[in-house]
Protein backbone atom coordinates (compact mmCIF):
# COMPACT_ATOMS: atom_id res chain seq x y z
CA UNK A 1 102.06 55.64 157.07
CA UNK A 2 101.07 59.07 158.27
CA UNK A 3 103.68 60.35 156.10
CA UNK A 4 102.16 58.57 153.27
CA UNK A 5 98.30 59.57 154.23
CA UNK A 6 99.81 63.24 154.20
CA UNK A 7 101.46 62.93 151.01
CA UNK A 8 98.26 61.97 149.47
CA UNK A 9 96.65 65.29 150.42
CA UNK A 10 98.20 67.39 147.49
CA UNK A 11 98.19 64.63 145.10
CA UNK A 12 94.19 65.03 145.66
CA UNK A 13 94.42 68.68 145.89
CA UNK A 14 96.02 68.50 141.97
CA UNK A 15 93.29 66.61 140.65
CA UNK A 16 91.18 68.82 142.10
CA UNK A 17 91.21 70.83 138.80
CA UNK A 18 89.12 67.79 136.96
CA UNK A 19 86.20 68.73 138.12
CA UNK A 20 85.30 71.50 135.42
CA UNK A 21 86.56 68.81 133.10
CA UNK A 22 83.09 67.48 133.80
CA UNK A 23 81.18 70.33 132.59
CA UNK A 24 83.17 69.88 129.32
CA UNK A 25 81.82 66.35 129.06
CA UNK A 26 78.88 67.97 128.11
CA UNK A 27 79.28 67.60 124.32
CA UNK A 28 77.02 68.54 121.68
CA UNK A 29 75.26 65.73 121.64
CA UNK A 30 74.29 65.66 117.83
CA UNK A 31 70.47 64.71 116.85
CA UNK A 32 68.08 63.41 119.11
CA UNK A 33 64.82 64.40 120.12
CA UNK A 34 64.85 68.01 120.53
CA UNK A 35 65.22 68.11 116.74
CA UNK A 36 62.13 65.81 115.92
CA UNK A 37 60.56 68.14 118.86
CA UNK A 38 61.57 71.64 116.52
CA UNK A 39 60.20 70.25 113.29
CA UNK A 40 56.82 69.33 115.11
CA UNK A 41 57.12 73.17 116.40
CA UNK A 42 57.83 74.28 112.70
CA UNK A 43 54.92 72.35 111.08
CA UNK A 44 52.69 73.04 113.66
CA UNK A 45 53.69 77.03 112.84
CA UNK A 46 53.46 76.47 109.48
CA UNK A 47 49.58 75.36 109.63
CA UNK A 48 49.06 77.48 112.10
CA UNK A 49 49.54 80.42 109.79
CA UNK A 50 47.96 78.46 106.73
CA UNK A 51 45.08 78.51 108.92
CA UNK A 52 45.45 81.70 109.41
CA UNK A 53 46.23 83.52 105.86
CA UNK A 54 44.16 80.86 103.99
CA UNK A 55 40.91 83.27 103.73
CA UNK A 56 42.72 85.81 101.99
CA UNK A 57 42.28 83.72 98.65
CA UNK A 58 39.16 82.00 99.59
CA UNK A 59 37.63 85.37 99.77
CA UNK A 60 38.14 85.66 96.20
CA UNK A 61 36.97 82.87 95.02
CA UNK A 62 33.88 83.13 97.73
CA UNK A 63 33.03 86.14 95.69
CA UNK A 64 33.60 85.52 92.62
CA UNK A 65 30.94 87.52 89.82
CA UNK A 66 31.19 84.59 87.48
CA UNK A 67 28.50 83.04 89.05
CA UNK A 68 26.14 85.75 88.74
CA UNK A 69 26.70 86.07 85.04
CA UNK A 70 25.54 82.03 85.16
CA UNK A 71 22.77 82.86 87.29
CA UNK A 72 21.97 86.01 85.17
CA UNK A 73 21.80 83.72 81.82
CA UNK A 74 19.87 80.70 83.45
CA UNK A 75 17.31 84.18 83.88
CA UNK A 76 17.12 85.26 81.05
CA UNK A 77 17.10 81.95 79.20
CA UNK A 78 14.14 81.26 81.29
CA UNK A 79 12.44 84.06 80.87
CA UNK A 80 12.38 84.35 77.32
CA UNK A 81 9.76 82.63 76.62
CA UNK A 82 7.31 84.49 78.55
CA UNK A 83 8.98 87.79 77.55
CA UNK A 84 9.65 87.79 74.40
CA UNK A 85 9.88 91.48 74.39
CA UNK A 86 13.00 91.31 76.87
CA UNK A 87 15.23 93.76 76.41
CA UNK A 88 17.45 93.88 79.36
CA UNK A 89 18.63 92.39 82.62
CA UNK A 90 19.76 95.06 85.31
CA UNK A 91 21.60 95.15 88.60
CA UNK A 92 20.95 97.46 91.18
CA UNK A 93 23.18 99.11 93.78
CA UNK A 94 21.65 96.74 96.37
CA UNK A 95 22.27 93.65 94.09
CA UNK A 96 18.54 93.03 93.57
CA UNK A 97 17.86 92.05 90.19
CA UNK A 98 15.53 93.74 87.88
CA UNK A 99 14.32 92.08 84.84
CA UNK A 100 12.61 95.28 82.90
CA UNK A 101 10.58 94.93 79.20
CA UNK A 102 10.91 97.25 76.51
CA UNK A 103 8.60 100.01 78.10
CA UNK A 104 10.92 99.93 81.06
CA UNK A 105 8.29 98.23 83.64
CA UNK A 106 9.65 96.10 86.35
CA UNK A 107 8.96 92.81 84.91
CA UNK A 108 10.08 90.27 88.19
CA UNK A 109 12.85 90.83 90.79
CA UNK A 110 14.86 88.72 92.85
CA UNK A 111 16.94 89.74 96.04
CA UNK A 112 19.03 88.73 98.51
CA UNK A 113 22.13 88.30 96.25
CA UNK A 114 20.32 84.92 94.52
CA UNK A 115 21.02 82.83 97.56
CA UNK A 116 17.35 82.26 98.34
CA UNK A 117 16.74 81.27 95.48
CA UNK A 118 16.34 77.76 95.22
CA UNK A 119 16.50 76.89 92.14
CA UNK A 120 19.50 79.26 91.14
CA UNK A 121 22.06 77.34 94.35
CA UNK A 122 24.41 75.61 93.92
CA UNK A 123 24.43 74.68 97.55
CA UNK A 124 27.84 75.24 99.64
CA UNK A 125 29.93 75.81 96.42
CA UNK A 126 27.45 79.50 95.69
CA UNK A 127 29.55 82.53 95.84
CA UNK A 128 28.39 85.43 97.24
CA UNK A 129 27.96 89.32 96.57
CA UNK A 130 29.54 90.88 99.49
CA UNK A 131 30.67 94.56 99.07
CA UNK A 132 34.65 95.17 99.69
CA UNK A 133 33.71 96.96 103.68
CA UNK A 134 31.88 93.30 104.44
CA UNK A 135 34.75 91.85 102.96
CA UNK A 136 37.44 93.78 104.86
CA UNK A 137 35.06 93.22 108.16
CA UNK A 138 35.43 89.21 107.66
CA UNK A 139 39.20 89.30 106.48
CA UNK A 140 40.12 91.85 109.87
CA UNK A 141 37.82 89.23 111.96
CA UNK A 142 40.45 86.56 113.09
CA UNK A 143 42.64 89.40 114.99
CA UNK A 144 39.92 90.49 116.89
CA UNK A 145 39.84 87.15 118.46
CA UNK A 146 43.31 87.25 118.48
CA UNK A 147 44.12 90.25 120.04
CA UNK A 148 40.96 89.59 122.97
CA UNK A 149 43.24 86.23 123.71
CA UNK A 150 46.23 87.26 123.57
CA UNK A 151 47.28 88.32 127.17
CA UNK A 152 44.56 85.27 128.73
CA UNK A 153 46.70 82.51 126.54
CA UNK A 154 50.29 83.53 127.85
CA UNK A 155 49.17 83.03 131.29
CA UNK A 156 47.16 79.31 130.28
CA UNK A 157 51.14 78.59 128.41
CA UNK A 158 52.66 80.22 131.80
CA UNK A 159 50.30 77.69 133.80
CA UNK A 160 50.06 74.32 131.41
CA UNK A 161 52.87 74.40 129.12
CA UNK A 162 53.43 74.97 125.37
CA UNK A 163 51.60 72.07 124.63
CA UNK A 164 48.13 72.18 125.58
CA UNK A 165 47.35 75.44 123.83
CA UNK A 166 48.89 74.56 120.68
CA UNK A 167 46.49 71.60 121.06
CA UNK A 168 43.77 74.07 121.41
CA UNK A 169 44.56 75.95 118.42
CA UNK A 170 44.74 73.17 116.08
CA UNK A 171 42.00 71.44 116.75
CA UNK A 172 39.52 74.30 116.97
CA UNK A 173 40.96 75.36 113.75
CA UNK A 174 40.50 72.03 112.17
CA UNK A 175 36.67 71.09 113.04
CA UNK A 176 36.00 75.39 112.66
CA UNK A 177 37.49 75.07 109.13
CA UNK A 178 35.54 71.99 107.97
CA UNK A 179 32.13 73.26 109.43
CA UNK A 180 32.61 76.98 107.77
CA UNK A 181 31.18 76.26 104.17
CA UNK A 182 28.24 74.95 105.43
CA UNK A 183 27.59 78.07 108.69
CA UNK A 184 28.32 80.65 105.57
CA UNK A 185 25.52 78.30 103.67
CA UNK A 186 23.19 79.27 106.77
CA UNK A 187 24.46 82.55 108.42
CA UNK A 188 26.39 84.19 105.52
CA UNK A 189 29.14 86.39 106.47
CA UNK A 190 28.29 86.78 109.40
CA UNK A 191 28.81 83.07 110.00
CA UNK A 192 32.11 83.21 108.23
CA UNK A 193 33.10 86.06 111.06
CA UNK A 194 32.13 84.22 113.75
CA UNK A 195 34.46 81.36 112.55
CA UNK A 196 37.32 83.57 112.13
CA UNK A 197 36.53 85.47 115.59
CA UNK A 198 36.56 81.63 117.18
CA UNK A 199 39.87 81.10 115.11
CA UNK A 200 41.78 83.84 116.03
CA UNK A 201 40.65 82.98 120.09
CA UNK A 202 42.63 79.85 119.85
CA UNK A 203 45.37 81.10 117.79
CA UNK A 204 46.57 83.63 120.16
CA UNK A 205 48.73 81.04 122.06
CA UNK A 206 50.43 79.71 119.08
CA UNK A 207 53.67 82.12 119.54
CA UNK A 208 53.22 82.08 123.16
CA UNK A 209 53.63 78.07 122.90
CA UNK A 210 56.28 77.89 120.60
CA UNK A 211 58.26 80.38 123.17
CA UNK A 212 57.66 78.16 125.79
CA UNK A 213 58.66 74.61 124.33
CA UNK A 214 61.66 76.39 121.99
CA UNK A 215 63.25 77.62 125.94
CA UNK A 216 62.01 74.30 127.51
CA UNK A 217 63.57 72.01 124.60
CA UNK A 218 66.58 73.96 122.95
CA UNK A 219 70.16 74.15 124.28
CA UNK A 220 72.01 77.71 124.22
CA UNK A 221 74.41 76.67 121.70
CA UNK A 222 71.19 75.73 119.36
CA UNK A 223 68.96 78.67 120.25
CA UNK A 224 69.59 80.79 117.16
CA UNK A 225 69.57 78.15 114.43
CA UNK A 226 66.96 75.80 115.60
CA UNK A 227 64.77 78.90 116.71
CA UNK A 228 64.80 80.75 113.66
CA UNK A 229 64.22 77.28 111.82
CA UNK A 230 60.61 77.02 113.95
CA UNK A 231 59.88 80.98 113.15
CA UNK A 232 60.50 79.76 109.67
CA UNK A 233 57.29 78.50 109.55
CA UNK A 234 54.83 81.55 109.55
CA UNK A 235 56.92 82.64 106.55
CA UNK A 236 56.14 79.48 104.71
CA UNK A 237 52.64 78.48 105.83
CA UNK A 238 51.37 82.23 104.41
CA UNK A 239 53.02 81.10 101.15
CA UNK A 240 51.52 78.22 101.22
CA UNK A 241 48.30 79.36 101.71
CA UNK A 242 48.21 81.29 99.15
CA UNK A 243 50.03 79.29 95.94
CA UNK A 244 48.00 76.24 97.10
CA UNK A 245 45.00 77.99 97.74
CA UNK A 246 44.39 79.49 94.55
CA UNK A 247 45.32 76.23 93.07
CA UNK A 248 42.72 74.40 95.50
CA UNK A 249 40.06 77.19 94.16
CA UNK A 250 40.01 76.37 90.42
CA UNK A 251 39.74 72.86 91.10
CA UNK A 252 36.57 70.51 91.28
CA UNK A 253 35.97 71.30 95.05
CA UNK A 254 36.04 74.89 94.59
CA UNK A 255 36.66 77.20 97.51
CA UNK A 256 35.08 75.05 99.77
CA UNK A 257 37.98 72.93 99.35
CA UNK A 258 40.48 75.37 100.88
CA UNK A 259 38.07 74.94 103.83
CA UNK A 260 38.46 71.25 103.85
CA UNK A 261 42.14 71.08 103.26
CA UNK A 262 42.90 73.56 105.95
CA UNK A 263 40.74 72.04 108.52
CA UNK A 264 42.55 68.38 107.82
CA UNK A 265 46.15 69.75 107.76
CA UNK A 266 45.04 71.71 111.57
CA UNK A 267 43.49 67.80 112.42
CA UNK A 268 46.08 66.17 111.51
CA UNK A 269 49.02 68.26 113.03
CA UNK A 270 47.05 67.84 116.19
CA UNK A 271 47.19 64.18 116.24
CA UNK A 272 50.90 64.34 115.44
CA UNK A 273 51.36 66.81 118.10
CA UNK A 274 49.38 64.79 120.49
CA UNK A 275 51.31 61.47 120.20
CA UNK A 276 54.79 62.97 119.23
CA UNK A 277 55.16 66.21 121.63
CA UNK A 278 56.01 66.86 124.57
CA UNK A 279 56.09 69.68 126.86
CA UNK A 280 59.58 69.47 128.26
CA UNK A 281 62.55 67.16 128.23
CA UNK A 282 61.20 65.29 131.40
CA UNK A 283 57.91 64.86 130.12
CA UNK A 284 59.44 62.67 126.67
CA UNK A 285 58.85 58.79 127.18
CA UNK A 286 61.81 58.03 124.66
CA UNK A 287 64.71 61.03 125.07
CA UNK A 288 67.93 59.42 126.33
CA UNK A 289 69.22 60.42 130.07
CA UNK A 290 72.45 62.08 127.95
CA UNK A 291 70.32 64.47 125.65
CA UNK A 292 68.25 65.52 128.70
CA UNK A 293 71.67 66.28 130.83
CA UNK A 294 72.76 67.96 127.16
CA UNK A 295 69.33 69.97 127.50
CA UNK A 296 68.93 70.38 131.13
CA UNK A 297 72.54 72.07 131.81
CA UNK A 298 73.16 74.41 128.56
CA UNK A 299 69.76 76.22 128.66
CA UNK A 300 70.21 77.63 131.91
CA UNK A 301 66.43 76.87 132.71
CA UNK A 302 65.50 75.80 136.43
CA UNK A 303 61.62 74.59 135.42
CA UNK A 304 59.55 74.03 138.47
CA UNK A 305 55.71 73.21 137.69
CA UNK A 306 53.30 75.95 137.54
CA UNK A 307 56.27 78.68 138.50
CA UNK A 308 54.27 81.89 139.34
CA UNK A 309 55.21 84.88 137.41
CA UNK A 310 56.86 87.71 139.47
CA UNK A 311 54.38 90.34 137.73
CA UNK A 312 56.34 93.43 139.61
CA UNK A 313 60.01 92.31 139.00
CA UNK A 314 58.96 91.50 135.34
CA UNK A 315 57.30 94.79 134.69
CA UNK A 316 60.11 96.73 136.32
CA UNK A 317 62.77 95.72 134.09
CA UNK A 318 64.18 97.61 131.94
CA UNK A 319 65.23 95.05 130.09
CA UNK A 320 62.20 94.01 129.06
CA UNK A 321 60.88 97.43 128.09
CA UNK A 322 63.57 97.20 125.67
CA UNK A 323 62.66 93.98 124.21
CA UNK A 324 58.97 95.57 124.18
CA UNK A 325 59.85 98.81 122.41
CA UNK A 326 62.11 96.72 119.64
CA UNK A 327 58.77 94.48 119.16
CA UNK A 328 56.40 97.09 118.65
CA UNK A 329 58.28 98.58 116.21
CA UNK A 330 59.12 95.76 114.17
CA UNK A 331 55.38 94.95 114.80
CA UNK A 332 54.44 98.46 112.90
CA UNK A 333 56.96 97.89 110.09
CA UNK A 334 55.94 94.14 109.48
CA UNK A 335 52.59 94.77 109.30
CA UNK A 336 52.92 97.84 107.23
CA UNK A 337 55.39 96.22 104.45
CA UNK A 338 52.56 93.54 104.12
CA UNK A 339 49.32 95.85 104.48
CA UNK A 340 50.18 98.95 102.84
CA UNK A 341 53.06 98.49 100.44
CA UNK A 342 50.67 96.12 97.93
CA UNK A 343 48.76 99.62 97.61
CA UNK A 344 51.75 101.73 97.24
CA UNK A 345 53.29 99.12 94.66
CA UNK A 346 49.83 99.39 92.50
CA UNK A 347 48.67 103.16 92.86
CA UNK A 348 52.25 104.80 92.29
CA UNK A 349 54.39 101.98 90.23
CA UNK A 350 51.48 100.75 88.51
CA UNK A 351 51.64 97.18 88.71
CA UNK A 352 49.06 94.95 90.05
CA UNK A 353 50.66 92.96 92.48
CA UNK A 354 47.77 90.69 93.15
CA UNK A 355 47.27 89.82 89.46
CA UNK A 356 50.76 87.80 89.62
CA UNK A 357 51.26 85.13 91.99
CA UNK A 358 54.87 84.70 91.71
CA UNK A 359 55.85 88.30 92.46
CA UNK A 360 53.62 88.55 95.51
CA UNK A 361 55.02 85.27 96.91
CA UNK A 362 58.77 86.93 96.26
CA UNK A 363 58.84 88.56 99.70
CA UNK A 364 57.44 85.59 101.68
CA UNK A 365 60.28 83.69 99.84
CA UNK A 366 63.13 85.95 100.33
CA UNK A 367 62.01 86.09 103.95
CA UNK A 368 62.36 81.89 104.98
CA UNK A 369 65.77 82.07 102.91
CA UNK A 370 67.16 85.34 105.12
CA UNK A 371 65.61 83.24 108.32
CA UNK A 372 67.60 80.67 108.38
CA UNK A 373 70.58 82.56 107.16
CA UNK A 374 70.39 84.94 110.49
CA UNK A 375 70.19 81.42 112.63
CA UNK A 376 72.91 79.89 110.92
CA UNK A 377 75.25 82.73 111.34
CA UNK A 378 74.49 83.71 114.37
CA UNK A 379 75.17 80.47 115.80
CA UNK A 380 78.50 79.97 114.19
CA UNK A 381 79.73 83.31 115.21
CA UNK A 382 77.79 82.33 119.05
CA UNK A 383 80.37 78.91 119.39
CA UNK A 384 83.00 79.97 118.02
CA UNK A 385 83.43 83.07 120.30
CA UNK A 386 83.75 85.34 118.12
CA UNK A 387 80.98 87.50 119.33
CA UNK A 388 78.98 87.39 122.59
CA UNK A 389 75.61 86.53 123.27
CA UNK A 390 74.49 90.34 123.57
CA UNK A 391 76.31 91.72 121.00
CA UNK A 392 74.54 89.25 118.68
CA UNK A 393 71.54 89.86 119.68
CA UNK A 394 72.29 93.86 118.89
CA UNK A 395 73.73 93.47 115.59
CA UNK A 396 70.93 90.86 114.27
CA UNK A 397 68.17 93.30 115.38
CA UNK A 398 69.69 96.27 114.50
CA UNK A 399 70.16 94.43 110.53
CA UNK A 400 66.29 93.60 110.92
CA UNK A 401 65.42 96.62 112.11
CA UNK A 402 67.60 99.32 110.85
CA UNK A 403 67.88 97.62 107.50
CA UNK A 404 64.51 96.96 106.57
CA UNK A 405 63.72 100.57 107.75
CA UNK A 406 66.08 101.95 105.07
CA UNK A 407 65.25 99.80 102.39
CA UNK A 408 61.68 101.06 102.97
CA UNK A 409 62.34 104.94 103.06
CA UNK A 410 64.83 104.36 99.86
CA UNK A 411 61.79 102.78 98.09
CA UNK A 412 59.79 105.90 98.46
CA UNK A 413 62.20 107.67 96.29
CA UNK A 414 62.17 105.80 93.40
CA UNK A 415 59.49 105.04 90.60
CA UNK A 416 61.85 102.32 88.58
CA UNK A 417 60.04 98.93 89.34
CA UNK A 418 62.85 96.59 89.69
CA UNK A 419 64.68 98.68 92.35
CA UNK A 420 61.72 99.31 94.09
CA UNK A 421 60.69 95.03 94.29
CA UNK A 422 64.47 94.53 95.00
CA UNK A 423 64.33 97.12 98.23
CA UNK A 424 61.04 95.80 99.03
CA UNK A 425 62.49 91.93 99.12
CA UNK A 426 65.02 93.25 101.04
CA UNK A 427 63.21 94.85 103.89
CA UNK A 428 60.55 91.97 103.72
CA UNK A 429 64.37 89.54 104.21
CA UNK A 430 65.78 91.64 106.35
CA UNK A 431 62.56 91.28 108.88
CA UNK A 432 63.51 87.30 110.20
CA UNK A 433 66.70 89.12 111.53
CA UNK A 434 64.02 89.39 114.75
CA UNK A 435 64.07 86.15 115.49
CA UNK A 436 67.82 86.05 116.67
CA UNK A 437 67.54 89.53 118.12
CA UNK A 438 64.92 90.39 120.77
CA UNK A 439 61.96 87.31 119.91
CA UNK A 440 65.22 85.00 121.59
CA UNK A 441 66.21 87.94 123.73
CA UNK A 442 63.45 86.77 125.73
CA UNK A 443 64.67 83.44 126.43
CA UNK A 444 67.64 85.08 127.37
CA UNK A 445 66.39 86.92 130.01
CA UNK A 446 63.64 84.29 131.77
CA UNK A 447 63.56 80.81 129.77
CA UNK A 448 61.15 80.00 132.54
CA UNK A 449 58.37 82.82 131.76
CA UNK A 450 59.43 83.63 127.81
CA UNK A 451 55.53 82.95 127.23
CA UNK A 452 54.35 85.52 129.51
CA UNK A 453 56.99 87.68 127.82
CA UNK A 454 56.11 87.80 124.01
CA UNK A 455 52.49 87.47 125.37
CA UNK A 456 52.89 90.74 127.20
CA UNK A 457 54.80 92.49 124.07
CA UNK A 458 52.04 90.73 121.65
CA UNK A 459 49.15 92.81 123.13
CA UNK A 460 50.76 96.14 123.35
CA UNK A 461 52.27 95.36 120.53
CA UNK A 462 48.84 94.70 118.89
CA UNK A 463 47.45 98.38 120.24
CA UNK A 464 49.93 100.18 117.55
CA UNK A 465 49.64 97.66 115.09
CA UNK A 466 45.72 98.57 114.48
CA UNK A 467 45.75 102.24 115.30
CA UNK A 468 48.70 101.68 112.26
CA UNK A 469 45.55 101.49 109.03
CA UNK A 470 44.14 104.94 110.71
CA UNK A 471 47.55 106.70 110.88
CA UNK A 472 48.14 105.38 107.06
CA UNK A 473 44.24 106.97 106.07
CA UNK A 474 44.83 110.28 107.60
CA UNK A 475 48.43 110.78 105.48
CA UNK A 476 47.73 109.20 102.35
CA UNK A 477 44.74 110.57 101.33
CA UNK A 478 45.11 110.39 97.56
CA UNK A 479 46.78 106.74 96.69
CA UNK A 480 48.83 108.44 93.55
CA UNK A 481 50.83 111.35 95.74
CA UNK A 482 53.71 109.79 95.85
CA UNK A 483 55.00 112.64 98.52
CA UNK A 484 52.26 111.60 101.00
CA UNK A 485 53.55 107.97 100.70
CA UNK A 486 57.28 109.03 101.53
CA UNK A 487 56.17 110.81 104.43
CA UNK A 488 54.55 107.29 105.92
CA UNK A 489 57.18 105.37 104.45
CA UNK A 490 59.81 107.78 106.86
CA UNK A 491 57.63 107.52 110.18
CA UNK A 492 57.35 104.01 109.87
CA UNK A 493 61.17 103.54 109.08
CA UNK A 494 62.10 106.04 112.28
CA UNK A 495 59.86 104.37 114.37
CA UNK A 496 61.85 101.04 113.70
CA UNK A 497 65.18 103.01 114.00
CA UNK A 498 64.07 104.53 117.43
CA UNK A 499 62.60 101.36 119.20
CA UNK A 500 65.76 99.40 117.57
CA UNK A 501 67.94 101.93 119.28
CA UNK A 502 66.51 101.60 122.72
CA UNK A 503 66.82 97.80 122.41
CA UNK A 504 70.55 98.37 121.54
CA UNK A 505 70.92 100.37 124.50
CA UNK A 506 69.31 98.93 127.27
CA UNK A 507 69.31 95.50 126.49
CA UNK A 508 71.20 92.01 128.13
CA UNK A 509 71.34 88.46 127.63
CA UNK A 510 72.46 87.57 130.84
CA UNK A 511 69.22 85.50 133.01
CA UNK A 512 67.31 87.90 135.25
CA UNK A 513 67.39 87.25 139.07
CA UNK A 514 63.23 86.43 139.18
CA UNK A 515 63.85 84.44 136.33
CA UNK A 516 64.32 81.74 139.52
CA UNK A 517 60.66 80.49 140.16
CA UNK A 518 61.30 80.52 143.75
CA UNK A 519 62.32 84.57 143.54
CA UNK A 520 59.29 85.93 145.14
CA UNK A 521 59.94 83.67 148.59
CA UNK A 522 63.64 84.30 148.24
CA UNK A 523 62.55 88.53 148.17
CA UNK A 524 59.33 88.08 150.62
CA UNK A 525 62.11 86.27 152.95
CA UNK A 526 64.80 89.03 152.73
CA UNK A 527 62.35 91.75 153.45
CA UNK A 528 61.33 89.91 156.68
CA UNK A 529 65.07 89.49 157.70
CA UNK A 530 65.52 93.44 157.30
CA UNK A 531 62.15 94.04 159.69
């Protein structure tokens, strides 16, 4: 018997070996929740940045002249019969109106851009005389809000979850949107800045969120695709926003209709959030107990409630000054390509790139196509070993960056138009390559504070992106030198080479030590043992 009992020893000892086996029961588990969870994400993106982009055509039609020249005939028509001697109608620089008779004496006058006049409004659906510096003041509005919240929201996502302040942006978007025809109707734009400065408050945890839920919700093997399907989004909501916008402008409703449509799409993504979403895994009513073991044990997340961020550890890592340098310079370049290039495309290849809708959407397009090209590939390459997790993350920033750089300096050189809108889609496609290169690099690092993270990089980030216009003024001082151009077109392309090359360098994937929420006790305990 005892001979038996000890025979039975290595028998055990050679099954032993099953165990991994267990891990590798762990199969994809194929579509479940987490997917209905990343298309909530996407369309809550998506309106997010229709939200967001929407006033850039509703400015236009806001203040549209055709109105005036209505307003300007019901004047005349109306005068005529009193002044028969008429002779012409006049505006001045401070868009008063002067009605003036033959011997040139100021007949009648009437200021304040027609909207206090009574019997000239056309209630909400007026349009209004604001100069281009008024306009640019209203337009620049949202990211002054945005930028104020930025830092404040990461910490409410690091503290609640990804949900709650997506909830917060939505909704104050919706009811801000609806109200905003009639405050412009009252306060003018003024009103219409104050609504975009409220806006851009409760936007600035949208990316924040989506951080948060996409490390809470999405399995390593996932992470590029389904990430760069969410990211997807802003891409598609600013096309949206403006092929439906202008559409939504020459219909009955007007631009007050953009308004309305807006606001309900932000409404009605929050009630769709707020039944359907969920913060994490734990936290869904319907997810099965296999998808959450799927979830749980390939992100490599340890989620505690309320984990406190390790502020020293966090800003002490290398690691994440790399991923902060890589984002501020593919901050610069985005928001250059879409800022400054319109200009460049009109004043030295002469074409009006605002006058066609289909050639200023090309970019947008070319960019959700390239998205979800990077997250398809770099998945497949990801599973199927044939690269490692860092190595992707190099090569897919260094395409974004490095490749959208040179496709921007080669434009410079060139005058023929269909080269220059083919380098121009590229480096606008070539931009998504981000989201599989350092915007996941920060899941890598700390699934557990990714928020905090891109909330950190956001507001420096932000600091370059608007000293970026003042940079561009003091270069470029005549729009038609094409030299002066080339020599912004070259900074801006370096400084994506040079922040892309510190990423390269520095740079891991592997999960940071504090990434543990329990790190600060573990390091407050191993100080005491050394005392």
């Amino acid at each position: 018997m005892s001979k038996g009992e000890y025979q039975e020893v290595p028998t055990k000892d050679e099954k032993q070996p099953e165990k991994p086996i267990k891990e590798d029961v762990i199969q994809p588990y194929g579509y479940g929740v987490r997917h209905v969870q990343t298309f909530i994400m996407f369309i809550c993106l998506t309106v997010g940045y229709i939200a967001r982009a929407y006033l850039s055509v509703s400015i236009v039609a806001m203040t549209n002249k055709s109105n005036h020249t209505n307003i300007l005939e019901n004047i005349q028509n109306d005068t005529t019969e009193v002044l028969e001697d008429l002779q012409e109608i006049r505006t001045d620089n401070n868009d008063t109106i002067l009605i003036y008779n033959d011997s040139m004496q100021n007949i009648s006058i009437f200021n304040d851009k027609f909207d206090m006049d009574p019997e000239s409004s056309l209630g909400i659906y007026r349009t209004y005389d604001w100069p281009k510096s008024t306009q640019e003041m209203v337009l620049s509005s949202f990211f002054l809000g945005y930028n104020i919240m930025q830092f404040p929201m990461g910490l409410v996502t690091q503290r609640w979850g990804g949900k709650i302040p997506l909830q917060i942006g939505l909704f104050t978007n919706g009811i801000t949107c609806i109200v905003a025809p009639w405050l412009v109707l009252w306060g003018g734009w003024r009103a219409v800045c104050a609504c975009r400065i409220v806006q851009g408050l409760s936007q600035a945890g949208v990316y924040p969120s989506i951080q948060t839920l996409l490390a809470q919700w999405v399995p390593k093997s996932e992470r590029g695709r389904l990430a760069s399907y969410v990211y997807t989004g802003s891409t598609l909501g600013t096309v949206i926003a403006f092929q439906v916008g202008g559409i939504l402008a020459e219909s009955a409703g007007g631009w007050p209709s953009i308004f309305w449509a807006t606001g309900s799409a932000c409404l009605l993504m929050f009630v769709l959030l707020t039944v359907f979403g969920a913060a994490t895994p734990a936290q869904h009513k319907t997810i099965t107990e296999a998808e959450k073991s799927f979830i749980a044990n390939s992100s490599n997340t340890a989620v505690k409630e309320k984990p406190k961020v390790p502020w020293k550890a966090l800003l002490t890592s290398r690691y994440v000054w790399a991923c902060i340098a890589t984002q501020i310079g593919s901050g610069i370049s985005f928001f250059f390509i879409f800022t400054q290039v319109p200009s460049y495309i009109h004043s030295i290849l002469e074409v009006d790139v605002k006058s066609s809708g289909l050639l200023s959407s090309l970019p947008y397009v070319a960019a959700c196509c390239f998205s979800v090209l990077f997250g398809v590939i770099s998945d497949f390459c990801l599973n199927r070993k044939m690269i490692s997790v860092k190595n992707s993350r190099r090569l897919f920033n260094s395409v974004s960056q490095v490749g959208a750089a040179l496709c921007l300096i080669s434009v410079s050189f060139t005058k023929k138009l269909s080269l220059a809108i083919i380098l121009l889609m590229l480096a606008t496609g070539f931009q998504p390559g981000i989201h599989v290169g350092w915007m996941i690099n920060h899941i890598d690092l700390t699934p557990n504070f990714s928020g905090t993270l891109i909330a950190v990089g956001n507001s420096l980030m932000n600091v370059f992106v608007l000293i970026t216009p003042v940079f561009v003024s003091y270069i470029v001082t005549d729009l038609t030198n094409q030299l002066q151009w080339r020599i912004m077109f070259i900074i801006v392309g370096v400084c994506a080479i040079v922040t892309n090359g510190i990423f390269v360098a520095l740079m891991t994937a592997d999960v940071q030590p504090w990434n543990d929420p329990d790190y600060n006790k573990k390091t407050n305990t191993e100080k005491e043992s050394i005392k």
